[in-house]
Protein backbone atom coordinates (compact mmCIF):
# COMPACT_ATOMS: atom_id res chain seq x y z
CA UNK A 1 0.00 0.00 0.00
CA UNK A 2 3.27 2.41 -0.05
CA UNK A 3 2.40 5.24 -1.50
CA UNK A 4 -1.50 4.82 -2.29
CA UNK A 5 -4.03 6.76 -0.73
CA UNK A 6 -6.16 4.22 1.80
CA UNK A 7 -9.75 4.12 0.43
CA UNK A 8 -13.31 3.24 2.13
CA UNK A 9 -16.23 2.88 0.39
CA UNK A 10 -19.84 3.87 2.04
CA UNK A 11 -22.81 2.66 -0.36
CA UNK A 12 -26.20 1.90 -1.01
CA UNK A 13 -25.73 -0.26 -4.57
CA UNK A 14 -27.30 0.94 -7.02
CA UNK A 15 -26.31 1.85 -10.47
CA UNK A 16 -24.33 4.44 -9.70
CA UNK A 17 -22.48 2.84 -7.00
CA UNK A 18 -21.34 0.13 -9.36
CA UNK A 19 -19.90 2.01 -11.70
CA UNK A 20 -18.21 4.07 -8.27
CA UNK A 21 -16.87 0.73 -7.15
CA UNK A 22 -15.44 -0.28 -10.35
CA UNK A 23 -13.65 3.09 -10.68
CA UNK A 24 -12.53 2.60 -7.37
CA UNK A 25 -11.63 -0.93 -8.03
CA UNK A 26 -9.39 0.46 -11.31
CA UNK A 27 -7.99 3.18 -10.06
CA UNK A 28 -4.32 2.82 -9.19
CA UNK A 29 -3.72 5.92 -7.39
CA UNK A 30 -5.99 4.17 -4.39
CA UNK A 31 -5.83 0.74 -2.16
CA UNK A 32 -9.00 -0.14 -1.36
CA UNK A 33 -9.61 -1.11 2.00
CA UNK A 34 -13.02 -2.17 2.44
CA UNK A 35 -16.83 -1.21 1.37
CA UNK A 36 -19.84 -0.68 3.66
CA UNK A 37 -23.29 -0.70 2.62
CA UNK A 38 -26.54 1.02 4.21
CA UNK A 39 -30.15 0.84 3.12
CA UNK A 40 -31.11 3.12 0.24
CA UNK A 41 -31.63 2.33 -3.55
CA UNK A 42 -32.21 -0.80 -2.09
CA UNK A 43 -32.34 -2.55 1.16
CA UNK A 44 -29.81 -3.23 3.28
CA UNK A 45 -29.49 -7.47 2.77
CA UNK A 46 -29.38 -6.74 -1.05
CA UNK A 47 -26.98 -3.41 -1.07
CA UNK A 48 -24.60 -5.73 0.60
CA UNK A 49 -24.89 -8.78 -1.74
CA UNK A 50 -24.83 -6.27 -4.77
CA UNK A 51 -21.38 -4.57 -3.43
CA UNK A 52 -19.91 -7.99 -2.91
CA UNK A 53 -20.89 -9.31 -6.40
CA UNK A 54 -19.84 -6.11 -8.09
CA UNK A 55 -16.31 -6.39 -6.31
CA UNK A 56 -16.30 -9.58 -7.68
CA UNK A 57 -17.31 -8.21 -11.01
CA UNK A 58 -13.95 -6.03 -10.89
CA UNK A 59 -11.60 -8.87 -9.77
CA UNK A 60 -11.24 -7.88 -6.03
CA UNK A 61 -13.61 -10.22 -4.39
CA UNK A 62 -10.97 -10.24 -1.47
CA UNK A 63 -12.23 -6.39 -0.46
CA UNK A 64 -14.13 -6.93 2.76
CA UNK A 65 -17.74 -5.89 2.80
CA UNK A 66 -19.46 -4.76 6.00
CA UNK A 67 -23.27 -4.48 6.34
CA UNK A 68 -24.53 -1.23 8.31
CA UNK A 69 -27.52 0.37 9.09
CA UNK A 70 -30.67 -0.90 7.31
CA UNK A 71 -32.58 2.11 8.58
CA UNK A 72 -32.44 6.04 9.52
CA UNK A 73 -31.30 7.01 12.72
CA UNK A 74 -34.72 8.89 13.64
CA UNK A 75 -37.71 7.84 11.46
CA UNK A 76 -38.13 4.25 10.81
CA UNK A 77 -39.66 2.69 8.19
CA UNK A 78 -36.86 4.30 4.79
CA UNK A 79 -38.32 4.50 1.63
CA UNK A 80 -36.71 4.81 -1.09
CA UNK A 81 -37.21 5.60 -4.98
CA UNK A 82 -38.45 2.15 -5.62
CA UNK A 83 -38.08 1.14 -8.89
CA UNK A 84 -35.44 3.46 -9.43
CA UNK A 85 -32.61 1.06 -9.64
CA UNK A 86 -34.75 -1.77 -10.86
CA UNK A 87 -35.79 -4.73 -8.39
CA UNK A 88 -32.26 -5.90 -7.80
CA UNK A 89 -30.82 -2.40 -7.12
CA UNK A 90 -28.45 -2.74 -10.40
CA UNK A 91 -30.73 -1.84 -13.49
CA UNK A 92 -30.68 -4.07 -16.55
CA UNK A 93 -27.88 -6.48 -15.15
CA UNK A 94 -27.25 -9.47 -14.04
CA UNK A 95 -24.22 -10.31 -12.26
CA UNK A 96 -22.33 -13.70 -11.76
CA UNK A 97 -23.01 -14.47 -7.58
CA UNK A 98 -19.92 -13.35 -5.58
CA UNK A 99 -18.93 -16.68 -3.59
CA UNK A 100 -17.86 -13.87 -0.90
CA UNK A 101 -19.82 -13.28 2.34
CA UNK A 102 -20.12 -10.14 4.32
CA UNK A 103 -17.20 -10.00 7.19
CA UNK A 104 -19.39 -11.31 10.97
CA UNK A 105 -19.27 -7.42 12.25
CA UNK A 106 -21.56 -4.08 11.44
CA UNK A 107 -20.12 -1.38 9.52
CA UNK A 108 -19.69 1.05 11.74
CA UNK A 109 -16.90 -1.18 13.81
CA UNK A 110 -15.63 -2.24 10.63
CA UNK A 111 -14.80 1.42 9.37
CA UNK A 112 -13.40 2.32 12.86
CA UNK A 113 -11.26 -0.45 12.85
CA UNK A 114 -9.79 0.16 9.46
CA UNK A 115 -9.35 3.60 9.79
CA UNK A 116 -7.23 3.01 13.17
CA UNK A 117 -5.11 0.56 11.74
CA UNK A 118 -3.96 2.18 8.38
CA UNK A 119 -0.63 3.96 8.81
CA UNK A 120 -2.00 6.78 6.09
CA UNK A 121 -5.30 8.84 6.70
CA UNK A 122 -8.06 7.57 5.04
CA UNK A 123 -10.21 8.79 2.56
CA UNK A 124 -13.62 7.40 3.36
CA UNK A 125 -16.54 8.15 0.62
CA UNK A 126 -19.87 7.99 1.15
CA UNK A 127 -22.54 7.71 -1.63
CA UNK A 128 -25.50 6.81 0.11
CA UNK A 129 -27.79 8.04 2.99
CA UNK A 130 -25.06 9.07 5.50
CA UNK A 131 -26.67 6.86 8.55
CA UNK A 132 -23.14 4.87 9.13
CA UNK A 133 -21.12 7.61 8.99
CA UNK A 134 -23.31 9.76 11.35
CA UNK A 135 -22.68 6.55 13.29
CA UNK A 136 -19.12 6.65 13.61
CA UNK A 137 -18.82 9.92 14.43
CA UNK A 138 -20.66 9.54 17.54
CA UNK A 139 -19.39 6.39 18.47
CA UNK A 140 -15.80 6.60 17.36
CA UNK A 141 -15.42 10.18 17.27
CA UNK A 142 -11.83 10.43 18.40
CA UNK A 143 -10.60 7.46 15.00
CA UNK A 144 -12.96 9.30 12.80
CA UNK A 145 -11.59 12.61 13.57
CA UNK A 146 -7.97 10.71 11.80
CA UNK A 147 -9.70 10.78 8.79
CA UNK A 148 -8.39 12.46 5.99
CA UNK A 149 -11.03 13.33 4.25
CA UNK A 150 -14.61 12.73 3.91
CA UNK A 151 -16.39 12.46 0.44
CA UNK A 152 -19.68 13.03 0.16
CA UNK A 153 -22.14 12.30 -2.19
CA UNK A 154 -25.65 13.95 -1.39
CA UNK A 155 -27.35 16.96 -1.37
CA UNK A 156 -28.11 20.43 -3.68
CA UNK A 157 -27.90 23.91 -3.58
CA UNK A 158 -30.52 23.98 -6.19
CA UNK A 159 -33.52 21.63 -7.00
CA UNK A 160 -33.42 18.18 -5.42
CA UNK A 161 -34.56 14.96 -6.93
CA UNK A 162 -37.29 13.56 -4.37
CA UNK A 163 -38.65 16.35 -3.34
CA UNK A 164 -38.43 19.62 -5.00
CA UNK A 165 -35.69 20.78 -2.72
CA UNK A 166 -33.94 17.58 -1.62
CA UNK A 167 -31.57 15.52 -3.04
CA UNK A 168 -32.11 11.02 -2.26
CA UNK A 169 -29.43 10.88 0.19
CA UNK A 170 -29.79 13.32 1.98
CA UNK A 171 -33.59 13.78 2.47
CA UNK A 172 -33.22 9.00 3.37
CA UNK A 173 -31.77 10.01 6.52
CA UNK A 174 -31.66 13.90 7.40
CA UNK A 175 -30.77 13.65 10.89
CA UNK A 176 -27.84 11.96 9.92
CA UNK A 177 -26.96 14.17 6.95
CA UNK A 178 -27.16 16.82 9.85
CA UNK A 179 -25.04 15.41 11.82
CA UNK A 180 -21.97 14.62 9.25
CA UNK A 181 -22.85 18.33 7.28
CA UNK A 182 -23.76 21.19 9.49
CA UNK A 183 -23.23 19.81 13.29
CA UNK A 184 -20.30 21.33 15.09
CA UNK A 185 -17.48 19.04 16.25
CA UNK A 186 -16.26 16.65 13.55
CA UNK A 187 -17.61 18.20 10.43
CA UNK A 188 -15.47 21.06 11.08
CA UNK A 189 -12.46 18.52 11.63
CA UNK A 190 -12.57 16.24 9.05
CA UNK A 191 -12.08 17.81 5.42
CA UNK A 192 -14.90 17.30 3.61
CA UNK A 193 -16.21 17.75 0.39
CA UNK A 194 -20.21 17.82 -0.40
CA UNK A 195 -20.81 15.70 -4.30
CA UNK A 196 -23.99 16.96 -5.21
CA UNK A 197 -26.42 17.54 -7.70
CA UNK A 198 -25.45 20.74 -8.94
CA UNK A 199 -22.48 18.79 -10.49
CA UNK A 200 -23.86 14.97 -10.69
CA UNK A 201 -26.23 15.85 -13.06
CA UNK A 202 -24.59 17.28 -15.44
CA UNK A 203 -21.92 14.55 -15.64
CA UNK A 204 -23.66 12.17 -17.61
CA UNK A 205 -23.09 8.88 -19.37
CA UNK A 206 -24.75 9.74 -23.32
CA UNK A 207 -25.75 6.66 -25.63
CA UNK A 208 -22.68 7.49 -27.41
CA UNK A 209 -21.10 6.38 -24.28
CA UNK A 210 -23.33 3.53 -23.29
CA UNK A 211 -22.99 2.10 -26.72
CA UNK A 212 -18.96 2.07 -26.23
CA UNK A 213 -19.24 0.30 -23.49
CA UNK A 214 -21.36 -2.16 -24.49
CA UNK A 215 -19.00 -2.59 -27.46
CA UNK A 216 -16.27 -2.81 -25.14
CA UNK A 217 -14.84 -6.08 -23.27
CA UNK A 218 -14.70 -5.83 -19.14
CA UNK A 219 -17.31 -4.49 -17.29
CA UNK A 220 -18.58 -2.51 -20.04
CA UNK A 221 -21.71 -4.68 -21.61
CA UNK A 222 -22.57 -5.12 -17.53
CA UNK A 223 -22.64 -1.71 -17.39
CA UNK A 224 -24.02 -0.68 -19.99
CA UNK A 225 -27.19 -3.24 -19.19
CA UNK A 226 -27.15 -1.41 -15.35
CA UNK A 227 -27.69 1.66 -17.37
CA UNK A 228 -30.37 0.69 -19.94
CA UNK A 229 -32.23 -0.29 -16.80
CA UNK A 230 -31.60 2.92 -15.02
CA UNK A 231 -34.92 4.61 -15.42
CA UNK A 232 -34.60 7.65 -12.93
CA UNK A 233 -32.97 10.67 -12.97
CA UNK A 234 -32.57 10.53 -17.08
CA UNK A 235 -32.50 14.22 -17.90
CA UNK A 236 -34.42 15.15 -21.44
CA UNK A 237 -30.94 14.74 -23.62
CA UNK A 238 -31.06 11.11 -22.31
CA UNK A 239 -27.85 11.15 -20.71
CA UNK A 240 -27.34 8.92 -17.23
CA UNK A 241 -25.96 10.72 -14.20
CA UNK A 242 -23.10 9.34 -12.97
CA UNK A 243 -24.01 10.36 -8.99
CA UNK A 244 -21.39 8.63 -6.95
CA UNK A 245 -18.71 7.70 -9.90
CA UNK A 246 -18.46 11.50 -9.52
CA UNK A 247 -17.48 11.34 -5.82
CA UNK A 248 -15.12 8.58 -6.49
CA UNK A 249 -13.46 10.12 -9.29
CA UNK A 250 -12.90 13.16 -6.97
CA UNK A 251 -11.36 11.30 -4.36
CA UNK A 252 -8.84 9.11 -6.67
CA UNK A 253 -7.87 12.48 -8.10
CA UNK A 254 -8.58 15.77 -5.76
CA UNK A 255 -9.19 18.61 -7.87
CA UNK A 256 -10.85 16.95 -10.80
CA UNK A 257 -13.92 18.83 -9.50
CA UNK A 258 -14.22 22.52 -8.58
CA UNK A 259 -14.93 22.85 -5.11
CA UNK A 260 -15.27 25.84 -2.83
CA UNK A 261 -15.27 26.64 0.97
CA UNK A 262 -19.08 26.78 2.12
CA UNK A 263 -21.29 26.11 4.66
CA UNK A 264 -24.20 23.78 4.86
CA UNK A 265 -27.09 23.34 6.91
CA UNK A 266 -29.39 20.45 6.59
CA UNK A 267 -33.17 20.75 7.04
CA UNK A 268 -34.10 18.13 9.26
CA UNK A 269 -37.29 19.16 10.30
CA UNK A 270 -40.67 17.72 9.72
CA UNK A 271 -41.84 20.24 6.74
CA UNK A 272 -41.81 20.53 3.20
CA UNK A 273 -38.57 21.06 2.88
CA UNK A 274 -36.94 18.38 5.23
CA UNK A 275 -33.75 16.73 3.23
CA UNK A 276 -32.63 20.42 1.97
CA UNK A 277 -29.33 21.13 2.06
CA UNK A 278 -28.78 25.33 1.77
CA UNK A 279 -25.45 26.08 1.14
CA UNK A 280 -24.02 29.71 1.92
CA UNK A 281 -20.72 31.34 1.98
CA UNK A 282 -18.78 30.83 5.32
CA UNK A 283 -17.93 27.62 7.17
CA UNK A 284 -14.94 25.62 8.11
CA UNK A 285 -14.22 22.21 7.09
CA UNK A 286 -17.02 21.74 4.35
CA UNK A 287 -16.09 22.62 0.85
CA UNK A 288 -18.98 22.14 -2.43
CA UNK A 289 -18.37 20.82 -5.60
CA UNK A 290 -19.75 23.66 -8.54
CA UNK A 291 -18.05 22.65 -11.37
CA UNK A 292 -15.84 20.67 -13.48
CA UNK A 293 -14.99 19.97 -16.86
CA UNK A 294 -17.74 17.37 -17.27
CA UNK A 295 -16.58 15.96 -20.67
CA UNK A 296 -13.05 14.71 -18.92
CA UNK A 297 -14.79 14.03 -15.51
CA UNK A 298 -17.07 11.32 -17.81
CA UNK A 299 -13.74 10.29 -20.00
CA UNK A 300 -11.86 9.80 -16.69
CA UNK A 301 -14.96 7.08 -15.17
CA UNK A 302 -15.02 5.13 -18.46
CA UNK A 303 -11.62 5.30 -19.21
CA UNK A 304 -11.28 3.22 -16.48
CA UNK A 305 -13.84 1.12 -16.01
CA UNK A 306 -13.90 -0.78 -19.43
């Protein structure tokens, strides 16, 4: 692991999660240390087995996987966009059945643990609701303050995409988005960096793309059937967001993204606009993606992946 940046994974598989995990999985600027998975596109048994049989997928069935939280930390009962990611989470494809297990211990132990042993500060990305991470702060806050740096993948300063002012991941579990985003105490420790959709959507996978990787030997034809199944989200040019490949990509290279300093407060009240993330000047620790040169962002993922 000399000289690669130590990487954890926080996920929800999910469409856009696989194609995060394969550029993780590809990328050799990063060791991957291990992947936990949290309800959200899907639930929780099945975000597990589809993180294990997409590692598998990408050669690196060895990469522990930890199961987490299979529900918010306030309101039981998540719900999802159902349908969004197909039944099986992944869209259009079917994947070969990972003869891997998940490791006998929740997530939340499982990231502490890793994060204490590596020699290097982690980066640890999370691209779905932010329940396990809220976790660890409060239970672990002293390892999780070693982080390096946090990658997020969640929220808006503009429209969302549940609600008209929040964003999935964010609005799944608020209290914990809260928590990780706009509490004091670690959030203003940690560096982190807020993925959202001001940027995710316009970083999108054309049917230029799609058909190149279908053409293409690898993961590409899986992928490319995830995507032809991906039937949210699908803006009017019929390009596929590329959500938490985004986040990924940001963390294997820091700077591909414009980010700037900001702060962010997370509506976690019980009104219309519960799940909003408003983001205003000021802050320590937090810093929001607004741009990129979406063209290469999209090159970069698929580049890699196929």
């Amino acid at each position: 692991m000399d000289g690669l940046r130590p990487l954890l994974i926080d996920c929800d598989p999910g469409v856009d999660d696989m194609v995060a995990l394969l550029l993780a999985c590809a990328s050799p600027e990063v060791s991957l240390l291990g992947v936990s998975t949290v309800a959200g596109n899907v639930g929780g048994a099945l975000t597990a087995r589809n993180a294990l049989d997409v590692l598998a997928l990408a050669g690196r069935a060895d990469v522990p996987v930890a199961v987490g939280a299979d529900r918010p930390l306030v309101v039981a009962g998540l719900r999802g966009r159902r349908g969004a990611h197909g039944d099986t989470g992944l869209g259009g494809a079917r994947l070969p059945v990972s003869p891997a297990e998940p490791v006998g211990v929740h997530a939340v132990p499982f990231l502490a643990a890793a994060i204490e042993a590596s020699e290097r500060p982690v980066t640890l990305v999370a691209l779905g609701p932010l329940t396990n991470v809220a976790l660890l702060f409060a239970l672990y806050p002293d390892v999780a303050a070693r982080l390096g740096r946090l990658v997020v993948m969640g929220g808006a300063a503009g429209a969302g995409n549940v609600t008209p002012v929040a964003e999935f991941n964010v609005w799944a579990d608020p209290e914990a988005a809260y928590r990780v985003l706009s509490a004091p105490g670690l959030p203003r420790v940690v560096p982190t960096t807020m993925v959202g959709l001001d940027v995710t959507l316009r970083t999108l996978i054309g049917p230029a793309d799609a058909a190149g990787l279908r053409a293409a030997g690898g993961a590409g034809p899986v992928v490319a059937d995830a995507i032809a199944g991906y039937v949210s989200g699908v803006p009017a040019g019929g390009g596929v967001p590329m959500h938490d490949a985004v986040a990924v990509a940001e963390a294997v290279r820091p700077g591909i993204l414009e980010c700037r300093p900001a702060r962010v407060e997370v509506d976690h009240g019980f009104g219309p606009e519960r799940g909003r993330t408003r983001v205003g000047p000021g802050g320590a620790g937090v810093s929001v993606a607004v741009g990129a040169d979406f063209p290469a962002v999209v090159r970069f993922v698929l580049e890699r992946i196929v």
